[in-house]
Protein backbone atom coordinates (compact mmCIF):
# COMPACT_ATOMS: atom_id res chain seq x y z
CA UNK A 1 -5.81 -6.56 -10.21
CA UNK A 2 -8.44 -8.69 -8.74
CA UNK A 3 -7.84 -12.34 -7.85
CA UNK A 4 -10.05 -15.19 -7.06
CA UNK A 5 -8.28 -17.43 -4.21
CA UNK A 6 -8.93 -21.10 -3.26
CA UNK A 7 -8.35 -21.89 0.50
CA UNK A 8 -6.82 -25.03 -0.38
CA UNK A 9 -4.08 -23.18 -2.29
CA UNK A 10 -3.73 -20.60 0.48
CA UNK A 11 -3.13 -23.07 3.29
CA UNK A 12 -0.51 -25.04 0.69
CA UNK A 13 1.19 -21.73 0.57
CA UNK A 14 0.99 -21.38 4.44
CA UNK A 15 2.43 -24.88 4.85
CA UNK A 16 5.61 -23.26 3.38
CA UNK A 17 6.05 -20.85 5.82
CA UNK A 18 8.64 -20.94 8.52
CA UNK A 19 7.20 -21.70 12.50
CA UNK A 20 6.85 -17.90 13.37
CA UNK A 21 5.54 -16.76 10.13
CA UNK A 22 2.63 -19.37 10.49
CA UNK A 23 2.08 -18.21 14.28
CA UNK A 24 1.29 -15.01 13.25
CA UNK A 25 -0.81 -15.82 10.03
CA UNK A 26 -2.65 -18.40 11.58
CA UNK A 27 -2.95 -15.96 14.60
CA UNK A 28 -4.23 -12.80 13.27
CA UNK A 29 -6.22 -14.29 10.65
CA UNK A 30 -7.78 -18.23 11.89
CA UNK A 31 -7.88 -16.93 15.70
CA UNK A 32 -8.68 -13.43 14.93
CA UNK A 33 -6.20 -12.07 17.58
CA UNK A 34 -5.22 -8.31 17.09
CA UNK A 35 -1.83 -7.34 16.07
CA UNK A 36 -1.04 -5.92 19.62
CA UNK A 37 -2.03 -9.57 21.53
CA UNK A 38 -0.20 -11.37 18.96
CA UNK A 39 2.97 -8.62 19.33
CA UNK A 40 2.56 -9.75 23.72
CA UNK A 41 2.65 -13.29 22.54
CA UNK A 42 5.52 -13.30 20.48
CA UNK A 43 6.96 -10.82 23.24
CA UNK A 44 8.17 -7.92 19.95
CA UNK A 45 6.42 -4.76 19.69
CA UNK A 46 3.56 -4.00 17.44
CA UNK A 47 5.27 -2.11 15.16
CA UNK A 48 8.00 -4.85 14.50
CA UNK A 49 4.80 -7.54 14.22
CA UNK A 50 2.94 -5.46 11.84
CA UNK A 51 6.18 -4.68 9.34
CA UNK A 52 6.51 -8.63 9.74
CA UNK A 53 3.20 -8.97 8.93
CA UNK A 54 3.61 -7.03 5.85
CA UNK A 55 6.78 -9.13 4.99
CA UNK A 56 4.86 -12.23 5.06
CA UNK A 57 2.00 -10.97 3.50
CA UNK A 58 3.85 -10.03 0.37
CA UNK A 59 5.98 -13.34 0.58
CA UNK A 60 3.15 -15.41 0.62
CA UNK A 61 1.31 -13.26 -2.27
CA UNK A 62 4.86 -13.82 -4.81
CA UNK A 63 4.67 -17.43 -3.36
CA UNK A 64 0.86 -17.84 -4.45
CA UNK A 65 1.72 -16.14 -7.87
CA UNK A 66 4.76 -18.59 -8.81
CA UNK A 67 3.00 -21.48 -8.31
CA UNK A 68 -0.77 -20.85 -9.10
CA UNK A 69 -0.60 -18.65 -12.08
């Protein structure tokens, strides 16, 4: 299923993210860092960033959902 999604209602969704979930959003995605800098950053390895990553990802996708549709 194919959705259409406004960058306003994105970063309202983002806004309701917790500190570290933002760093790495706004990381990987606004400052186009790859998951192994950001996983040096946060000082975890890759493979814990990326299944975070994933986590968020589908958080932010039933958060989007609930309150845009």
């Amino acid at each position: 299923m194919y959705y259409l999604y406004s960058s306003t209602n994105i970063h309202k969704v983002i806004d309701q993210l917790n500190a570290e979930e933002r760093m790495i959003i706004y990381g990987i995605f606004f400052e186009n860092k790859t998951q192994t800098q950001m996983a040096e950053i946060m000082g975890i390895s890759r493979q814990v960033l990326a299944y975070k990553l994933k986590t968020i990802l589908n958080k932010m996708r039933e958060m989007y959902m609930k309150e845009f549709f």
